[in-house]
PDB file of N, CA and C in Angstrom:
ATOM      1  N   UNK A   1      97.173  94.378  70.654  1.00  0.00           N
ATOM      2  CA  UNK A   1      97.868  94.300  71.932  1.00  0.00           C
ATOM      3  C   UNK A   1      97.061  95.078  72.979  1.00  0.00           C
ATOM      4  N   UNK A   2      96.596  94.013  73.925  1.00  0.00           N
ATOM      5  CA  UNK A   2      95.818  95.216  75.109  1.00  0.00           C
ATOM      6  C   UNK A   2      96.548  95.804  76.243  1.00  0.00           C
ATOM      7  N   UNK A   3      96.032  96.508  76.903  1.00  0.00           N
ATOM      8  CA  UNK A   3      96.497  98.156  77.239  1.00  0.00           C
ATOM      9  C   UNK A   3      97.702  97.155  78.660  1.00  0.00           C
ATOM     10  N   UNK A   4      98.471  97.406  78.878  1.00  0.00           N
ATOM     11  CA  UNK A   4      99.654  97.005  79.794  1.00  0.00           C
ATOM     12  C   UNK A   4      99.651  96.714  80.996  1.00  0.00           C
ATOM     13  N   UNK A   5      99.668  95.596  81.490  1.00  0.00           N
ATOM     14  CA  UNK A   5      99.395  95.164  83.071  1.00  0.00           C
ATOM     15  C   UNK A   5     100.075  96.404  84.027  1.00  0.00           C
ATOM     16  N   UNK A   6     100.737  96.156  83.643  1.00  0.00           N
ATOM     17  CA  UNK A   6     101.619  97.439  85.080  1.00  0.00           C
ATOM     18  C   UNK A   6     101.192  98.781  84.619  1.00  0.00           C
ATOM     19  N   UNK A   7     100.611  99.044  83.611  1.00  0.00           N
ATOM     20  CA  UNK A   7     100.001 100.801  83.820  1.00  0.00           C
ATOM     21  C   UNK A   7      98.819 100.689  84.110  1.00  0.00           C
ATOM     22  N   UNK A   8      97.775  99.640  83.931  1.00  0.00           N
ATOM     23  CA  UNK A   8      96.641  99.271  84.499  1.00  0.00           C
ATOM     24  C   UNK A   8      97.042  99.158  86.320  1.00  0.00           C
ATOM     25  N   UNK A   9      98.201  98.668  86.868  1.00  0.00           N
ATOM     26  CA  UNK A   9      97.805  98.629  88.205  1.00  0.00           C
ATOM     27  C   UNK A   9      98.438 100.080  88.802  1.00  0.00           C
ATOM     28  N   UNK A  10      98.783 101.311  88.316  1.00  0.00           N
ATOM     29  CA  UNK A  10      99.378 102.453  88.399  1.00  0.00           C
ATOM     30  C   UNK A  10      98.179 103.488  88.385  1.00  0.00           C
ATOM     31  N   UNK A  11      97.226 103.120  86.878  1.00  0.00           N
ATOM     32  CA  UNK A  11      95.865 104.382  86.972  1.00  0.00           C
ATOM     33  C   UNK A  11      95.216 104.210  87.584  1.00  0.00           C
ATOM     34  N   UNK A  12      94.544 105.795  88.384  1.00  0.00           N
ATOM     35  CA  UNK A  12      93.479 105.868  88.749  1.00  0.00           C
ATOM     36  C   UNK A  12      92.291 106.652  88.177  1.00  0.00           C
ATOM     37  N   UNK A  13      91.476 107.202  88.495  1.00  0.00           N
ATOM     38  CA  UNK A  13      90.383 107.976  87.558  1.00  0.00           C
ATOM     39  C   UNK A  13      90.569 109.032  88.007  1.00  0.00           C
ATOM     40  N   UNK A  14      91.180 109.959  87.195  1.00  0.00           N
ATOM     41  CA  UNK A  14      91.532 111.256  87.364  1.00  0.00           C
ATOM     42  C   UNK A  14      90.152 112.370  88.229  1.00  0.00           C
ATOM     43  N   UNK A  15      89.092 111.804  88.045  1.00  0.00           N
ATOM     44  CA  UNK A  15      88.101 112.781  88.727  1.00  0.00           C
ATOM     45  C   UNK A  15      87.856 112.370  90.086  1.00  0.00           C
ATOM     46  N   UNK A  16      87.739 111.069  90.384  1.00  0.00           N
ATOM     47  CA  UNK A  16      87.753 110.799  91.615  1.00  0.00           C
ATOM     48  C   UNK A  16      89.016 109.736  92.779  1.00  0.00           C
ATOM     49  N   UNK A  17      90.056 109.726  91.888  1.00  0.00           N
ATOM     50  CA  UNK A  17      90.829 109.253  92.159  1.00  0.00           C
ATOM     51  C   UNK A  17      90.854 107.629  92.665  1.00  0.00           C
ATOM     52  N   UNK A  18      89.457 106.995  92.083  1.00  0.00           N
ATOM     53  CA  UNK A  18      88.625 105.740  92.160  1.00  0.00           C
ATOM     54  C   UNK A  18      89.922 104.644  91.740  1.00  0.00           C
ATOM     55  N   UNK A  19      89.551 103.062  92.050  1.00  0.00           N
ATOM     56  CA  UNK A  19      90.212 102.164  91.281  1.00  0.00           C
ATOM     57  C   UNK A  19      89.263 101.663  89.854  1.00  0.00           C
ATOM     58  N   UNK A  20      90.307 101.756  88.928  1.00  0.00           N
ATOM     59  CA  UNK A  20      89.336 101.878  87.450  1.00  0.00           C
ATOM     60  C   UNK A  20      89.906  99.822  86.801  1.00  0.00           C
ATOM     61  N   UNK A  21      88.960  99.524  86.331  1.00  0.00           N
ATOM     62  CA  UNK A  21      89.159  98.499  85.453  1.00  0.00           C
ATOM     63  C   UNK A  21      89.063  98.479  83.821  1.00  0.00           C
ATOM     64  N   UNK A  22      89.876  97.832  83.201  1.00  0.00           N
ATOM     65  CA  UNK A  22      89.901  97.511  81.807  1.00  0.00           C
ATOM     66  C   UNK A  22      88.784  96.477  81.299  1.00  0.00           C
ATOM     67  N   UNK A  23      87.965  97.006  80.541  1.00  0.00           N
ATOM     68  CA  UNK A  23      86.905  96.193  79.710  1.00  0.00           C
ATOM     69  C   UNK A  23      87.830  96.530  77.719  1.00  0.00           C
ATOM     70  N   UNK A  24      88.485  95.641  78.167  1.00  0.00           N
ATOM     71  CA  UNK A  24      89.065  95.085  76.599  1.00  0.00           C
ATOM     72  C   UNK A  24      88.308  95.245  75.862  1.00  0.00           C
ATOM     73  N   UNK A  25      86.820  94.146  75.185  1.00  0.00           N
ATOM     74  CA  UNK A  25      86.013  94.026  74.422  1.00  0.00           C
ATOM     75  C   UNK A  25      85.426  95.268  73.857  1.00  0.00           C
ATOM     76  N   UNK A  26      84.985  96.127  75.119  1.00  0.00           N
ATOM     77  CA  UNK A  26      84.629  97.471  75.065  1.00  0.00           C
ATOM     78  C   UNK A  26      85.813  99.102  74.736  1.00  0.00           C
ATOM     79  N   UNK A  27      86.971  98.009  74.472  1.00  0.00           N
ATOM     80  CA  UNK A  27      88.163  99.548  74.478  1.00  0.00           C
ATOM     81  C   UNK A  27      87.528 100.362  75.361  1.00  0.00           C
ATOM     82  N   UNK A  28      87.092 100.543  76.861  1.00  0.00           N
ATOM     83  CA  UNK A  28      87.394 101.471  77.726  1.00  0.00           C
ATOM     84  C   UNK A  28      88.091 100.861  79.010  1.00  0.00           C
ATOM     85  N   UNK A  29      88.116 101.512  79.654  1.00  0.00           N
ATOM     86  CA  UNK A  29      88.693 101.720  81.149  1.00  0.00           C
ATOM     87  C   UNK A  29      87.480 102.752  82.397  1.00  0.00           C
ATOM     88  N   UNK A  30      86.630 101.817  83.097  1.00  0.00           N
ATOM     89  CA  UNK A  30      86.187 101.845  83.501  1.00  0.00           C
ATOM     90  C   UNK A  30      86.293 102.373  85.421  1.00  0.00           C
ATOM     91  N   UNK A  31      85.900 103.537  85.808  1.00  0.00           N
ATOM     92  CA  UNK A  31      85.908 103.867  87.477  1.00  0.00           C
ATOM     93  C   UNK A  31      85.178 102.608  88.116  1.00  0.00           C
ATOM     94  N   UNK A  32      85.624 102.035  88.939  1.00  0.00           N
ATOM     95  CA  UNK A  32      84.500 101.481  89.802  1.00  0.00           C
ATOM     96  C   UNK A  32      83.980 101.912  90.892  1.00  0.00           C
ATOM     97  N   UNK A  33      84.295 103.661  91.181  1.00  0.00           N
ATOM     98  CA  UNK A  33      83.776 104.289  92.115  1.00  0.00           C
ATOM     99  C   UNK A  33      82.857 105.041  91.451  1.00  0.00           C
ATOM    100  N   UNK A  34      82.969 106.002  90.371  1.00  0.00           N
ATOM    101  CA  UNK A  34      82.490 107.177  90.030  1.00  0.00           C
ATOM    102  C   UNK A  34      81.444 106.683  89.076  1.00  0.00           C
ATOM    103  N   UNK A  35      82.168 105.554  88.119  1.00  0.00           N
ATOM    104  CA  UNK A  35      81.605 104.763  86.929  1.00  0.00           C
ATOM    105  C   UNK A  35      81.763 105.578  85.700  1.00  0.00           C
ATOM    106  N   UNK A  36      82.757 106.547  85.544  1.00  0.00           N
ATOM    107  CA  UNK A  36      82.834 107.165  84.281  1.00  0.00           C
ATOM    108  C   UNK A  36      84.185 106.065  83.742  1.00  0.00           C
ATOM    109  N   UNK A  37      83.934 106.354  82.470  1.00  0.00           N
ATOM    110  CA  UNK A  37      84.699 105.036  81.530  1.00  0.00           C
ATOM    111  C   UNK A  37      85.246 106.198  80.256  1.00  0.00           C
ATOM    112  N   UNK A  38      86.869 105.606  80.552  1.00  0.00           N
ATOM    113  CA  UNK A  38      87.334 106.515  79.794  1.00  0.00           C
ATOM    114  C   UNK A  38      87.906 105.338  78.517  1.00  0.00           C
ATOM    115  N   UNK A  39      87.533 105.907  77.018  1.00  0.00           N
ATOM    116  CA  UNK A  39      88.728 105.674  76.046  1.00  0.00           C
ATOM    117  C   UNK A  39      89.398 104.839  75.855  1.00  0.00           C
ATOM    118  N   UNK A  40      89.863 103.511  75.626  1.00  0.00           N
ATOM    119  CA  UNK A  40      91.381 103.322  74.908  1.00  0.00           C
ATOM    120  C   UNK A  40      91.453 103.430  73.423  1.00  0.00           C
ATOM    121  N   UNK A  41      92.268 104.218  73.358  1.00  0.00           N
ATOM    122  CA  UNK A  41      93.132 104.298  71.830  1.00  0.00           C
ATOM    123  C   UNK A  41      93.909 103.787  71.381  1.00  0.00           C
ATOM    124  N   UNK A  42      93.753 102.890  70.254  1.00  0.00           N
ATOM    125  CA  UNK A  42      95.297 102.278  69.602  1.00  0.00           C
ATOM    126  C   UNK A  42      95.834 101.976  70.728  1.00  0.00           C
ATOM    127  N   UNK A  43      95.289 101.235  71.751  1.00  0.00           N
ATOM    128  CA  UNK A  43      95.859 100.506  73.034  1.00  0.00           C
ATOM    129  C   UNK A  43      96.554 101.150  73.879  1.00  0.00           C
ATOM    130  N   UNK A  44      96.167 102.998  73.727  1.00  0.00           N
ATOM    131  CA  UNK A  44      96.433 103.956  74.987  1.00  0.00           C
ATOM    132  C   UNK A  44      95.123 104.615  75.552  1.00  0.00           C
ATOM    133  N   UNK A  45      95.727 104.629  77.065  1.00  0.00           N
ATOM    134  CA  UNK A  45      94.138 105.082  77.715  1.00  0.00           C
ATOM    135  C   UNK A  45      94.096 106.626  77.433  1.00  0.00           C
ATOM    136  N   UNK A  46      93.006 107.410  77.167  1.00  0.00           N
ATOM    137  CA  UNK A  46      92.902 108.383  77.416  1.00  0.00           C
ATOM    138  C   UNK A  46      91.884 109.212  78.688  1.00  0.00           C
ATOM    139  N   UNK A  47      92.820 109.515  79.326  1.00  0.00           N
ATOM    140  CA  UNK A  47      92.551 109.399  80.655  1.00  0.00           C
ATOM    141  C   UNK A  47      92.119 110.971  81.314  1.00  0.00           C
ATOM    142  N   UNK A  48      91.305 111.490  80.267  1.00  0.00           N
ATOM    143  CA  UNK A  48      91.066 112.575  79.833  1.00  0.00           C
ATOM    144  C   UNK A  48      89.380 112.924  80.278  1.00  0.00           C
ATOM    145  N   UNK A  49      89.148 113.726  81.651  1.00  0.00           N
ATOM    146  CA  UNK A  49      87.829 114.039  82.363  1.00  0.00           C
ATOM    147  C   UNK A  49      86.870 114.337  81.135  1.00  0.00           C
ATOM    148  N   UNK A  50      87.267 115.007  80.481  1.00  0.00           N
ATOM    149  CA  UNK A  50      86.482 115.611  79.321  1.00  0.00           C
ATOM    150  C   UNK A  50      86.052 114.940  78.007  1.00  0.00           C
ATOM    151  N   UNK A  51      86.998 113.361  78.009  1.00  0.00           N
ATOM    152  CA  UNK A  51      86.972 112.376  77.586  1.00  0.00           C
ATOM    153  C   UNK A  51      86.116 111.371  77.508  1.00  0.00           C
ATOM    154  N   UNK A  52      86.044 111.397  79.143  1.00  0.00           N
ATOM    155  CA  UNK A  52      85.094 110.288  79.699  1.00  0.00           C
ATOM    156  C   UNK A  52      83.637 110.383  79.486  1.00  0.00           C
ATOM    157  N   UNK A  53      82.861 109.012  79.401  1.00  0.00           N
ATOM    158  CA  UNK A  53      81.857 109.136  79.001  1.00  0.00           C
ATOM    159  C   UNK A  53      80.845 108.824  80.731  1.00  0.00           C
ATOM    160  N   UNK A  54      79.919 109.715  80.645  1.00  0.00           N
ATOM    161  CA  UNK A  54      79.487 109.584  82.371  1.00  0.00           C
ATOM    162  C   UNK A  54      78.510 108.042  82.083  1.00  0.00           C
ATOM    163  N   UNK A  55      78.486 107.183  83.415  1.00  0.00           N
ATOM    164  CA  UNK A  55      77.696 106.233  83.378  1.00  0.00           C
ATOM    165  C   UNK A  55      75.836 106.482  83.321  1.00  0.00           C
ATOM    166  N   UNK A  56      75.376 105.430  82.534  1.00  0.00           N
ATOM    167  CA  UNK A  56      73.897 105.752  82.141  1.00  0.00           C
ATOM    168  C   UNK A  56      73.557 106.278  83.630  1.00  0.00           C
ATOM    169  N   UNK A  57      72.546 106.617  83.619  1.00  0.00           N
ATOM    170  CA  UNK A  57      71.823 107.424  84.577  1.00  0.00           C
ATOM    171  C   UNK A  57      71.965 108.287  85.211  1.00  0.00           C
ATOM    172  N   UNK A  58      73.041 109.092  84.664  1.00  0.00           N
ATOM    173  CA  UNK A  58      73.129 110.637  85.545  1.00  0.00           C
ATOM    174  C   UNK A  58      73.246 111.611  84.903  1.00  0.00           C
TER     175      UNK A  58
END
């Protein structure tokens, strides 16, 4: 079961307060401002700065 339309249009990315997208295939949840990509677990986000994995090149 993937991660829930209506809490997908509710999160934002806790570090930059960005609009984030769901990459299913990839189980994360993706910033499209900052580009850090956080987690899903057992089809919960973990939405956790310390979590997130930073995008290649920085």
């Amino acid at each position: 079961m993937p991660v829930d339309k209506e809490l997908l249009d509710i999160l934002v990315c806790p570090s930059c307060r960005g609009d984030v997208e769901y990459h299913q295939e990839e189980e994360v949840i993706a910033c499209t401002k900052c580009g850090l990509r956080y987690p899903v677990r057992d089809d919960i986000p973990v939405m956790l700065i310390e979590e997130a994995e930073k995008p290649s090149g920085v």
